[in-house]
Protein backbone atom coordinates (compact mmCIF):
# COMPACT_ATOMS: atom_id res chain seq x y z
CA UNK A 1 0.00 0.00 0.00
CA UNK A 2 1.19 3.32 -0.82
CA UNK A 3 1.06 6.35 1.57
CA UNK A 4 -1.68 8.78 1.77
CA UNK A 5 -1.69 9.79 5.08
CA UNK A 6 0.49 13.17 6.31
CA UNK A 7 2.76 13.79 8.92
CA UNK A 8 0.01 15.95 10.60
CA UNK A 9 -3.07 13.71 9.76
CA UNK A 10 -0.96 10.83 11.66
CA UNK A 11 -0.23 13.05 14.60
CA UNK A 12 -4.06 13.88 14.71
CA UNK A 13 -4.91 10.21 14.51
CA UNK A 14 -2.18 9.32 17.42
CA UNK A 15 -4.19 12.04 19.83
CA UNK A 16 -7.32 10.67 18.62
CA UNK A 17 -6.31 7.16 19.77
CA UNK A 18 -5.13 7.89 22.98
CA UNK A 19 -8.32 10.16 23.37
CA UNK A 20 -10.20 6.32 22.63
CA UNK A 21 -7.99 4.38 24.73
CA UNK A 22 -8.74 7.07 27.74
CA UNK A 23 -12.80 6.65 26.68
CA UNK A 24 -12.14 3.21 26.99
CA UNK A 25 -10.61 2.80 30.59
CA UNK A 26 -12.86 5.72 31.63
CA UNK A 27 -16.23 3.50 30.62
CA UNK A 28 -14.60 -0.27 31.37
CA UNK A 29 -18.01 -0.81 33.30
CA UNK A 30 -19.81 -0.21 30.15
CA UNK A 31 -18.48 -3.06 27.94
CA UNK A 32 -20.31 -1.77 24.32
CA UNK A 33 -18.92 1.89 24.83
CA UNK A 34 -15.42 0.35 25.83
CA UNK A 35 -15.23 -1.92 23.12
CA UNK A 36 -16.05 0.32 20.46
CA UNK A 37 -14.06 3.35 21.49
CA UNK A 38 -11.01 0.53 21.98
CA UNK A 39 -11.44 -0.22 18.53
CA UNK A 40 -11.78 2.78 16.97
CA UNK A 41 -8.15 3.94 18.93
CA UNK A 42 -6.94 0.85 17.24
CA UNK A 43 -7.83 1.24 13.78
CA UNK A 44 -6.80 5.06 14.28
CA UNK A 45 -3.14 3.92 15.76
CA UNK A 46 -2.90 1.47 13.02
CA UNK A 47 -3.27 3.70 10.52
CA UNK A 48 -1.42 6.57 11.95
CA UNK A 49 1.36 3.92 12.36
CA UNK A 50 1.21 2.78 8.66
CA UNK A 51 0.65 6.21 7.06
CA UNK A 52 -2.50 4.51 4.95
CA UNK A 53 -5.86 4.73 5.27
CA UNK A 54 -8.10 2.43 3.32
CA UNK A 55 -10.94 5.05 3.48
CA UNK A 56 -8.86 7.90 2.60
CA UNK A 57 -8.20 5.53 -0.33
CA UNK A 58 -11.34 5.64 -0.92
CA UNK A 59 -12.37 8.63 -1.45
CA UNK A 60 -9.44 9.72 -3.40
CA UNK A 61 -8.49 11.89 -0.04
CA UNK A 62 -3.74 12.45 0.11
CA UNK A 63 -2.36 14.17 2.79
CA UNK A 64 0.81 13.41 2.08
CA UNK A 65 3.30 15.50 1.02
CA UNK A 66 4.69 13.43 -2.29
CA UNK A 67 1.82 15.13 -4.39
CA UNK A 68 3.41 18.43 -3.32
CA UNK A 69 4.51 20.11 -6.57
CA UNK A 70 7.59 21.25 -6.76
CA UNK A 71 8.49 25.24 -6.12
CA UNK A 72 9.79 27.37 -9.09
CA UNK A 73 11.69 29.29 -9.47
């Protein structure tokens, strides 16, 4: 898989996930709301970790800097 995630989105995404993780240790006596907010700080770490988002693929969505043209000049 190529990259199309940026140094920024990934940064965003690692907050995100530990935002998740906290939800889910906050609400462990609420097993549905724990789950889900564990999972969605996983899928957010994984792809922060990988630089590629399947659903960024998707839509056609790059935020990362290869597509940059270059300056002239």
């Amino acid at each position: 898989m190529t990259a199309n995630v940026g140094a920024l989105d990934a940064r965003i995404r690692w907050v995100l996930a530990l935002l998740c993780f906290a939800v889910a240790i906050v609400y462990n006596a609420s097993p549905v709301i724990a789950l889900l907010s564990a999972l969605v700080a996983l899928v957010l770490a994984g792809t922060a970790l990988t630089h590629s988002c399947p659903v960024w693929r998707l839509f056609h969505i790059d935020t990362s800097r290869r597509n940059v043209p270059a300056p002239r000049g």
